[in-house]
C-alpha atoms as a PDB file:
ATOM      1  CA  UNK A   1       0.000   0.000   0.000  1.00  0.00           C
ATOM      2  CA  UNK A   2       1.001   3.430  -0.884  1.00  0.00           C
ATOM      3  CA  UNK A   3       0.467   6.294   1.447  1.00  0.00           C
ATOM      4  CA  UNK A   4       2.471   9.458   1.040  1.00  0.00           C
ATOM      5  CA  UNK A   5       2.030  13.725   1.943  1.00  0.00           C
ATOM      6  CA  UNK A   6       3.397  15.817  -0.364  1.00  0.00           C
ATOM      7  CA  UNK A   7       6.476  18.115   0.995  1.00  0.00           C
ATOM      8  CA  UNK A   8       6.450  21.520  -0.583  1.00  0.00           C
ATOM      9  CA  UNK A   9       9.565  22.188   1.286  1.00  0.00           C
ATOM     10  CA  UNK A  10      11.573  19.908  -0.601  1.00  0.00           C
ATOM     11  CA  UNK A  11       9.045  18.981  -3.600  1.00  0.00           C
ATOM     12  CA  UNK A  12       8.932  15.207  -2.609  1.00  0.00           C
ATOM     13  CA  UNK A  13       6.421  12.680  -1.756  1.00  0.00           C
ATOM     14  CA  UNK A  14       7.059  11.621   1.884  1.00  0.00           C
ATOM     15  CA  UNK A  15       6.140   8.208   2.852  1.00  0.00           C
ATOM     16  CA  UNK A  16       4.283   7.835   6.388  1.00  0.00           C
ATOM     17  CA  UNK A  17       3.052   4.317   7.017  1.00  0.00           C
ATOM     18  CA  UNK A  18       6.590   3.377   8.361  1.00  0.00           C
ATOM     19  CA  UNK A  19       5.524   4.846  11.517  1.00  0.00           C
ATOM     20  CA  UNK A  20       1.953   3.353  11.392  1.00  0.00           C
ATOM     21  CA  UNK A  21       1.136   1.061  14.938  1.00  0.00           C
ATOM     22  CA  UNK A  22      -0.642  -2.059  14.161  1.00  0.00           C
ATOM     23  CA  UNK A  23      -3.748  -1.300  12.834  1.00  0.00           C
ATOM     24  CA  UNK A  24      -3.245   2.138  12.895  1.00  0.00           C
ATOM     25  CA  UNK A  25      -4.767   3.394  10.036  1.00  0.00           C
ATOM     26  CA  UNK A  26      -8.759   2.848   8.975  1.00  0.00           C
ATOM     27  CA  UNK A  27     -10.395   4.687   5.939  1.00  0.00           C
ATOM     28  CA  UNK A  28     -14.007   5.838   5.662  1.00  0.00           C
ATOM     29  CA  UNK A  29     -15.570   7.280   2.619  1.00  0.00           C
ATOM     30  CA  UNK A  30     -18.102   9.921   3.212  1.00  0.00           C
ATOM     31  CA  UNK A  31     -20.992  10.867   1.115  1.00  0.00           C
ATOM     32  CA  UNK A  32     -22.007  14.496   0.971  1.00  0.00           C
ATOM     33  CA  UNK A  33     -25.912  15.385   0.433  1.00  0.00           C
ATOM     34  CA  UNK A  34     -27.708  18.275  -1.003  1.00  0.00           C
ATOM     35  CA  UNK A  35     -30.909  19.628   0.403  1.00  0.00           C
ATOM     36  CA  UNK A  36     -33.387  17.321  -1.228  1.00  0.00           C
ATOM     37  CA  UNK A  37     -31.573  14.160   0.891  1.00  0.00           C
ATOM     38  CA  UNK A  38     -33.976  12.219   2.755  1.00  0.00           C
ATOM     39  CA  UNK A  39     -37.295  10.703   3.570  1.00  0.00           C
ATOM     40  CA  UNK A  40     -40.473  11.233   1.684  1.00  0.00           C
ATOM     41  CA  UNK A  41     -43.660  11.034   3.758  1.00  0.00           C
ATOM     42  CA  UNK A  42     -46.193   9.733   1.939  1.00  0.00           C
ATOM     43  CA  UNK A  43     -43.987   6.280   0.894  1.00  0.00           C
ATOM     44  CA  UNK A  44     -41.173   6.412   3.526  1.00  0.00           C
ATOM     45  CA  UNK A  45     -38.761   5.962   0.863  1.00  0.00           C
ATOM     46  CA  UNK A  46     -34.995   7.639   1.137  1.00  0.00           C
ATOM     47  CA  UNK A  47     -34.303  10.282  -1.584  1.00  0.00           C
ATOM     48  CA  UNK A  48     -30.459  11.110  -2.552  1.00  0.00           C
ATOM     49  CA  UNK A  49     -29.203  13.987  -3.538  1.00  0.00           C
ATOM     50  CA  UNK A  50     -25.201  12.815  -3.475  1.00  0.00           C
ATOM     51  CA  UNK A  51     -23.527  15.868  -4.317  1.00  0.00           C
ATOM     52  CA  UNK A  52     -19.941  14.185  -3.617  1.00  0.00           C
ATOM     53  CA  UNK A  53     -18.416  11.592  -1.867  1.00  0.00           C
ATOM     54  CA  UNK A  54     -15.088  12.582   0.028  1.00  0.00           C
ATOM     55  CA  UNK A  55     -12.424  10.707   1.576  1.00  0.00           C
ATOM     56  CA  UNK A  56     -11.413  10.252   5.285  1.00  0.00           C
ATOM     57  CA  UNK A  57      -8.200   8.395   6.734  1.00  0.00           C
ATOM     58  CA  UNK A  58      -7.561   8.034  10.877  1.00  0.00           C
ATOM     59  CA  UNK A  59      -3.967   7.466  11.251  1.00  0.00           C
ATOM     60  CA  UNK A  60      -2.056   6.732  14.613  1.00  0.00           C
ATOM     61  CA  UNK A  61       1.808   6.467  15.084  1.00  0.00           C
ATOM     62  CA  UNK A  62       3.497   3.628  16.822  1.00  0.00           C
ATOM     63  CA  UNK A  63       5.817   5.237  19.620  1.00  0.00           C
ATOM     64  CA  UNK A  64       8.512   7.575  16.960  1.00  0.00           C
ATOM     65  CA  UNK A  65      11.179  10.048  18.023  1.00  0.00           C
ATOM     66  CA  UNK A  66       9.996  13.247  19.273  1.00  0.00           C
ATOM     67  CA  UNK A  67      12.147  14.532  15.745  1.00  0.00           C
ATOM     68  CA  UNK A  68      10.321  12.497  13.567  1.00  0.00           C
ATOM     69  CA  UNK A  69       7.110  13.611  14.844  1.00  0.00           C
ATOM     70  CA  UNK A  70       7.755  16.884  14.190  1.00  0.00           C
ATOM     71  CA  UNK A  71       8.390  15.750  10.760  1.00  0.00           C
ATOM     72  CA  UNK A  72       5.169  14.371  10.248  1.00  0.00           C
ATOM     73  CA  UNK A  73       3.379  17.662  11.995  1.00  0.00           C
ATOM     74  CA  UNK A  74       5.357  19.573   9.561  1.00  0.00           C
ATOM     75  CA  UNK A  75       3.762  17.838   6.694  1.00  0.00           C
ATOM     76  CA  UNK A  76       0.302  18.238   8.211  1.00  0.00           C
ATOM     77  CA  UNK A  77       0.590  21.782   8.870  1.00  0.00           C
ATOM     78  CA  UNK A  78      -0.278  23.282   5.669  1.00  0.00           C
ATOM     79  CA  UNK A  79      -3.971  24.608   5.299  1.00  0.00           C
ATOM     80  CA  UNK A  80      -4.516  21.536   2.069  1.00  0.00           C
ATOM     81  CA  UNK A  81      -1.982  19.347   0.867  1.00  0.00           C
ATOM     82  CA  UNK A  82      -1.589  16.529  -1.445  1.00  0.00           C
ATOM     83  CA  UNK A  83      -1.843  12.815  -0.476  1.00  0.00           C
ATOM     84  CA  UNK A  84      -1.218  10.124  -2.756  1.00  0.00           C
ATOM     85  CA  UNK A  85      -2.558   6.857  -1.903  1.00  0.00           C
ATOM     86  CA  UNK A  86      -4.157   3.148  -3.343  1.00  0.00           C
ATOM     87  CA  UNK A  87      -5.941   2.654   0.002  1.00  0.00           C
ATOM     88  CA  UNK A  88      -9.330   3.016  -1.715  1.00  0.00           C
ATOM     89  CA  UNK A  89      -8.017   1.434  -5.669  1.00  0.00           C
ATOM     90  CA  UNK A  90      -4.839  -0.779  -4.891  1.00  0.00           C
ATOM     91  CA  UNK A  91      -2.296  -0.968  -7.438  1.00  0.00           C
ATOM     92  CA  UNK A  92      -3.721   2.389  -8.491  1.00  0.00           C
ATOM     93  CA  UNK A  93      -2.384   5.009  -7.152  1.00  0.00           C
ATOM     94  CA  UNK A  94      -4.228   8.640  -7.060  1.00  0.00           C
ATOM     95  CA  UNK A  95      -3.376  11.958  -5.682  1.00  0.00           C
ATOM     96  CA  UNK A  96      -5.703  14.114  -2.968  1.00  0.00           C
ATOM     97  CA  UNK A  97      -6.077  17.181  -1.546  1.00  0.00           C
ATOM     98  CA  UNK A  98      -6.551  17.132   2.263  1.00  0.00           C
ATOM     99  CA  UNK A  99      -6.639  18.899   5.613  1.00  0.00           C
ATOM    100  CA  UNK A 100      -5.559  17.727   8.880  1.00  0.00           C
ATOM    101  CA  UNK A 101      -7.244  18.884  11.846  1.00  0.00           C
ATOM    102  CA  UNK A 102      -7.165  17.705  15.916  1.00  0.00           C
ATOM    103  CA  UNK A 103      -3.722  16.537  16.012  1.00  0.00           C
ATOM    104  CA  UNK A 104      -3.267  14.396  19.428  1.00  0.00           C
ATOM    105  CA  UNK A 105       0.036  13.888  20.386  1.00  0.00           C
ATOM    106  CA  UNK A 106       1.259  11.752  23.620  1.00  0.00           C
ATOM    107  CA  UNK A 107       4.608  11.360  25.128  1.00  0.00           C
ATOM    108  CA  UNK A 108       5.342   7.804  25.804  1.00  0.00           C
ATOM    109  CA  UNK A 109       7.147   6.464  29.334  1.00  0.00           C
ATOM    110  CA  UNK A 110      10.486   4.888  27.876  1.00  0.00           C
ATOM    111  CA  UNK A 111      12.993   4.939  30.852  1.00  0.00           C
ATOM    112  CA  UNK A 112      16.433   4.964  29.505  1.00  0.00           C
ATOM    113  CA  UNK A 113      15.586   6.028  26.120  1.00  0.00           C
ATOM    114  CA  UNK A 114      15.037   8.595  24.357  1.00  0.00           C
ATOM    115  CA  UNK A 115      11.500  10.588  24.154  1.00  0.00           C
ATOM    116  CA  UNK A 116       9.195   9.121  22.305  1.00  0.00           C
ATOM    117  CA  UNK A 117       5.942  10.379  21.166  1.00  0.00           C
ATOM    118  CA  UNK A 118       2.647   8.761  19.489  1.00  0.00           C
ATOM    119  CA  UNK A 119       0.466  10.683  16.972  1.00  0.00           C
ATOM    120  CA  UNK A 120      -3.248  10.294  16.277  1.00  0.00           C
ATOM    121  CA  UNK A 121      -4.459  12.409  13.528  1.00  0.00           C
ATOM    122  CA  UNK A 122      -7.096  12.334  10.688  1.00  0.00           C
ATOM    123  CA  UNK A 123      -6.572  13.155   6.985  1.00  0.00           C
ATOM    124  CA  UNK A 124      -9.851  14.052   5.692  1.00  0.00           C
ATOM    125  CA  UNK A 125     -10.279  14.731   1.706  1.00  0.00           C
ATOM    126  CA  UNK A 126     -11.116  18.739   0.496  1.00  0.00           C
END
């Protein structure tokens, strides 16, 4: 799988899911309704009015370095940016623009180590 942010910076496509935890990425995809969305009265039937259908990723870190964390709140920081990712077409891969939002970040106990810190953050499609 393919899951890379887009570093203006340096005008490279940065990998992330080398500091994915077990299971610590899902994907949802979201429909986005108009107005006229929903049930009629007299038949009880559902009306759509899909207007678009967007794109959401949770991702959480295994424990990283408190350096490479920065790295990956660097990439996030941006108002949009561009993901490029099969998650949703595998073996296809196609490009995104996102926003992150409601970045958690907690320092891990590692006694004799050096500080590490876990991320949890979503990536949710423009």
């Amino acid at each position: 799988m393919i899951f890379q942010i887009f570093n203006t910076s340096t005008s490279q496509w940065v990998d992330i899911l080398w500091a994915a935890s077990y299971q610590g990425m899902d994907g949802s995809r979201n429909d986005v309704d108009g107005p006229n969305a929903g049930r009629v009265i007299e038949d009880a039937l559902m009306t759509r009015d899909r207007l678009a259908t967007k794109y959401k990723w949770n991702f959480t870190t295994r424990p990283i370095s408190a350096a490479d964390a920065a790295s990956i709140e660097a990439l996030l920081m941006p108002e949009f940016f561009q993901v490029r990712t099969d998650y949703y077409s595998p073996g296809s891969a196609k490009t995104y623009t996102c926003y992150s939002n409601n970045v958690t970040k907690a320092y891990v106990h590692n006694r004799g180590f050096e500080e590490l810190v876990k991320l949890s953050f979503p990536i949710v499609e423009r």
